[in-house]
PDB file of N, CA and C in Angstrom:
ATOM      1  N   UNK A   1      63.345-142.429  -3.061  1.00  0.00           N
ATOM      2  CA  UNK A   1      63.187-143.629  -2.258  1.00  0.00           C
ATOM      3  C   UNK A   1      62.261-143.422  -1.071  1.00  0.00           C
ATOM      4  N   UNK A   2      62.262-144.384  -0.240  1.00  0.00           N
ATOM      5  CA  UNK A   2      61.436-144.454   0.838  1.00  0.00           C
ATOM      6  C   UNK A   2      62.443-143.311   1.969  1.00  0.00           C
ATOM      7  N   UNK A   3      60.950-142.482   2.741  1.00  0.00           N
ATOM      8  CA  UNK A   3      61.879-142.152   3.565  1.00  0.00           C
ATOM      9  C   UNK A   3      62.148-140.424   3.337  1.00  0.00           C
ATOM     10  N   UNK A   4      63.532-139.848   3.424  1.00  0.00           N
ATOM     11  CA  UNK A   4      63.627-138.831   3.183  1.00  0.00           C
ATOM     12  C   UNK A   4      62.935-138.078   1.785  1.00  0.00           C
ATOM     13  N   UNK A   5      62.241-136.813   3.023  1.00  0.00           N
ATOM     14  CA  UNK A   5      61.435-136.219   2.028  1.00  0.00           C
ATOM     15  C   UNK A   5      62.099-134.947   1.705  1.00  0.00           C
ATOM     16  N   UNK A   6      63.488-135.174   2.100  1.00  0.00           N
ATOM     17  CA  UNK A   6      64.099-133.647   1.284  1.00  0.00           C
ATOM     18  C   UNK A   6      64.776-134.183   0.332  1.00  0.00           C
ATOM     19  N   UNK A   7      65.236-135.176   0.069  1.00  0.00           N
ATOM     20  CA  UNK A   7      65.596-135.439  -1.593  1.00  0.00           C
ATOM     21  C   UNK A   7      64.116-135.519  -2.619  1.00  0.00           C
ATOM     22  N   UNK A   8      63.005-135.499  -1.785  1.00  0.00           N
ATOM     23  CA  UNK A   8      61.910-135.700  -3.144  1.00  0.00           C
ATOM     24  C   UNK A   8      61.391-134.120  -3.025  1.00  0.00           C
ATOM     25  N   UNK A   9      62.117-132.890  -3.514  1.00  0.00           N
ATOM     26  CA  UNK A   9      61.688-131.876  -3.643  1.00  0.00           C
ATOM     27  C   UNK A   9      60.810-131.987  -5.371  1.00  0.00           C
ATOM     28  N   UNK A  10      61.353-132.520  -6.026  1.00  0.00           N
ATOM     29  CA  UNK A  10      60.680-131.882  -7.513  1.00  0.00           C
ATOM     30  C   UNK A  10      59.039-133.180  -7.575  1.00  0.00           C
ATOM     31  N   UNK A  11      58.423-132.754  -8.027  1.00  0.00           N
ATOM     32  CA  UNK A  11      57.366-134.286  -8.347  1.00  0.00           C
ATOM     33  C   UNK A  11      57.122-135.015  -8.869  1.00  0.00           C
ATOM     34  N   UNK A  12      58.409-134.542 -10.015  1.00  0.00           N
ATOM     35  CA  UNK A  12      58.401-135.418 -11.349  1.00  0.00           C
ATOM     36  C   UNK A  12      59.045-136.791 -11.422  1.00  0.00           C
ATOM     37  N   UNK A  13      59.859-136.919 -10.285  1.00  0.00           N
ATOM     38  CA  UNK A  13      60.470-138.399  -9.759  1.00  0.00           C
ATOM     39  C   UNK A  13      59.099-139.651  -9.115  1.00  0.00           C
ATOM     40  N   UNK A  14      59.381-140.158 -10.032  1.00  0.00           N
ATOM     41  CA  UNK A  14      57.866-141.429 -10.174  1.00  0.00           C
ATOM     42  C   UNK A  14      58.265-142.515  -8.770  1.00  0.00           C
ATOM     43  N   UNK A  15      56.662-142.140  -8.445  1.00  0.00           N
ATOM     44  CA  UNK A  15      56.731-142.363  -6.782  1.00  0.00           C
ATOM     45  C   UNK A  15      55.238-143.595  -7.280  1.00  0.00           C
ATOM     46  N   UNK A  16      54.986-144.776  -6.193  1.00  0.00           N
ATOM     47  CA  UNK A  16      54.032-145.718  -6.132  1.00  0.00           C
ATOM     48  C   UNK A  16      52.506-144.552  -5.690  1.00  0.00           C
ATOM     49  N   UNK A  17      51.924-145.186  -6.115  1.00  0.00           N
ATOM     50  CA  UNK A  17      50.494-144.296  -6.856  1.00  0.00           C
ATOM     51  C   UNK A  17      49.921-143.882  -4.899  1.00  0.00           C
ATOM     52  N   UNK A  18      50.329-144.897  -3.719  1.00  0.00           N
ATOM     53  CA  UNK A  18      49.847-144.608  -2.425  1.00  0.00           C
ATOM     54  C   UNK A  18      50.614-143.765  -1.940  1.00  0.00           C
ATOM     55  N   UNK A  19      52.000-144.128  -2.448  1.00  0.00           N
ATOM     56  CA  UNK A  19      53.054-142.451  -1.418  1.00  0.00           C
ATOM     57  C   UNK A  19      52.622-141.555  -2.478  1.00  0.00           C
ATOM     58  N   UNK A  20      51.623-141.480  -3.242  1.00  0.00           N
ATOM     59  CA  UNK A  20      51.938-139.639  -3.987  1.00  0.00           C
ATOM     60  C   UNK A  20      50.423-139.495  -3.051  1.00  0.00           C
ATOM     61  N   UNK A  21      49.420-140.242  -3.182  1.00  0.00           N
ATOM     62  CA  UNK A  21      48.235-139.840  -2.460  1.00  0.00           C
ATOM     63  C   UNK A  21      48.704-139.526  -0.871  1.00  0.00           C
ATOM     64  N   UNK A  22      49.928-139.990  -0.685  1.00  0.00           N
ATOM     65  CA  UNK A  22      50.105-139.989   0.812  1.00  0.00           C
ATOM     66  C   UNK A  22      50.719-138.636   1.018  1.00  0.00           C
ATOM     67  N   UNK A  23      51.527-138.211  -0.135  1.00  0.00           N
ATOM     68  CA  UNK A  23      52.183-136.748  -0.300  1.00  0.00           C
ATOM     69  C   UNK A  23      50.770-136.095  -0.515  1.00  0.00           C
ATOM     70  N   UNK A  24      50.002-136.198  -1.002  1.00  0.00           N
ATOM     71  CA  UNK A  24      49.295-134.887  -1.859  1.00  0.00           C
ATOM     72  C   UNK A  24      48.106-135.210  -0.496  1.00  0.00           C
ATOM     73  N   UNK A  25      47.657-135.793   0.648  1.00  0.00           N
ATOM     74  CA  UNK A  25      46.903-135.890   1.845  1.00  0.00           C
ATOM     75  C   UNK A  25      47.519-134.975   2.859  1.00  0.00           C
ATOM     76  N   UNK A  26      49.250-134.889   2.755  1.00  0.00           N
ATOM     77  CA  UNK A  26      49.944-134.539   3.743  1.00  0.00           C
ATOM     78  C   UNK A  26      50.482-132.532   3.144  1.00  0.00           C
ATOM     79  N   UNK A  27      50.105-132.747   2.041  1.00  0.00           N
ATOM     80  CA  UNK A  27      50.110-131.063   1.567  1.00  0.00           C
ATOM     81  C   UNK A  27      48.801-130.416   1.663  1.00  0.00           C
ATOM     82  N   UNK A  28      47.905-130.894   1.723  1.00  0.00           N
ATOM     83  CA  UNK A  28      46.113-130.505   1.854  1.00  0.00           C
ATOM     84  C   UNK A  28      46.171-130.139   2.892  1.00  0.00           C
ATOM     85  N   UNK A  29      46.840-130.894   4.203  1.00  0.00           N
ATOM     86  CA  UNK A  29      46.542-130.951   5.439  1.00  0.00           C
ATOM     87  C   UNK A  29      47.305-129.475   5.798  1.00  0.00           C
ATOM     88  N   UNK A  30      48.750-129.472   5.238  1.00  0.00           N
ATOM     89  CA  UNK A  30      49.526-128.152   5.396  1.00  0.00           C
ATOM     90  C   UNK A  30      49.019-127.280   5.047  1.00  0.00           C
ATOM     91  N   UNK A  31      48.490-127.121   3.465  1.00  0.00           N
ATOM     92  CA  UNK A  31      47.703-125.836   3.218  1.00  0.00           C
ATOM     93  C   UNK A  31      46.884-125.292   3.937  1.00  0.00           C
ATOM     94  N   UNK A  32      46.155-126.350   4.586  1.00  0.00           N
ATOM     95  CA  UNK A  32      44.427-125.966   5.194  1.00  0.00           C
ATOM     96  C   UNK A  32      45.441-125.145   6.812  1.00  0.00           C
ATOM     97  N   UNK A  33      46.420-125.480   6.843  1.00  0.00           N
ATOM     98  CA  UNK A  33      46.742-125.295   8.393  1.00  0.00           C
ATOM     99  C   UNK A  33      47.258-123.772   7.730  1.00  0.00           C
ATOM    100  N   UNK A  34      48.428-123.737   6.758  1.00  0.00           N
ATOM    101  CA  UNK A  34      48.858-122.113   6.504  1.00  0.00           C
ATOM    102  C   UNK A  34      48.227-121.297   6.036  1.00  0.00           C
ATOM    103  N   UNK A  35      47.504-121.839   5.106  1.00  0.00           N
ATOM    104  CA  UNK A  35      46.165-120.838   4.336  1.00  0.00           C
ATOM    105  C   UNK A  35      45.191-120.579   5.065  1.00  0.00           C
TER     106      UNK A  35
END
């Protein structure tokens, strides 16, 4: 659902096509910061 992002640990739970771009903008951003 909207909202908590510790119940959406796996990725296979079908998310609207803007919150996965909004997940996969907000993991780029993490990588670039830990890597």
């Amino acid at each position: 659902g909207n909202g908590g992002l510790n119940n959406n640990n796996n990725m296979n739970i079908p998310m609207a096509p803007s919150t996965r771009i909004l997940a996969m903008n907000m993991i780029g951003d993490l990588m670039r910061k830990v890597g």
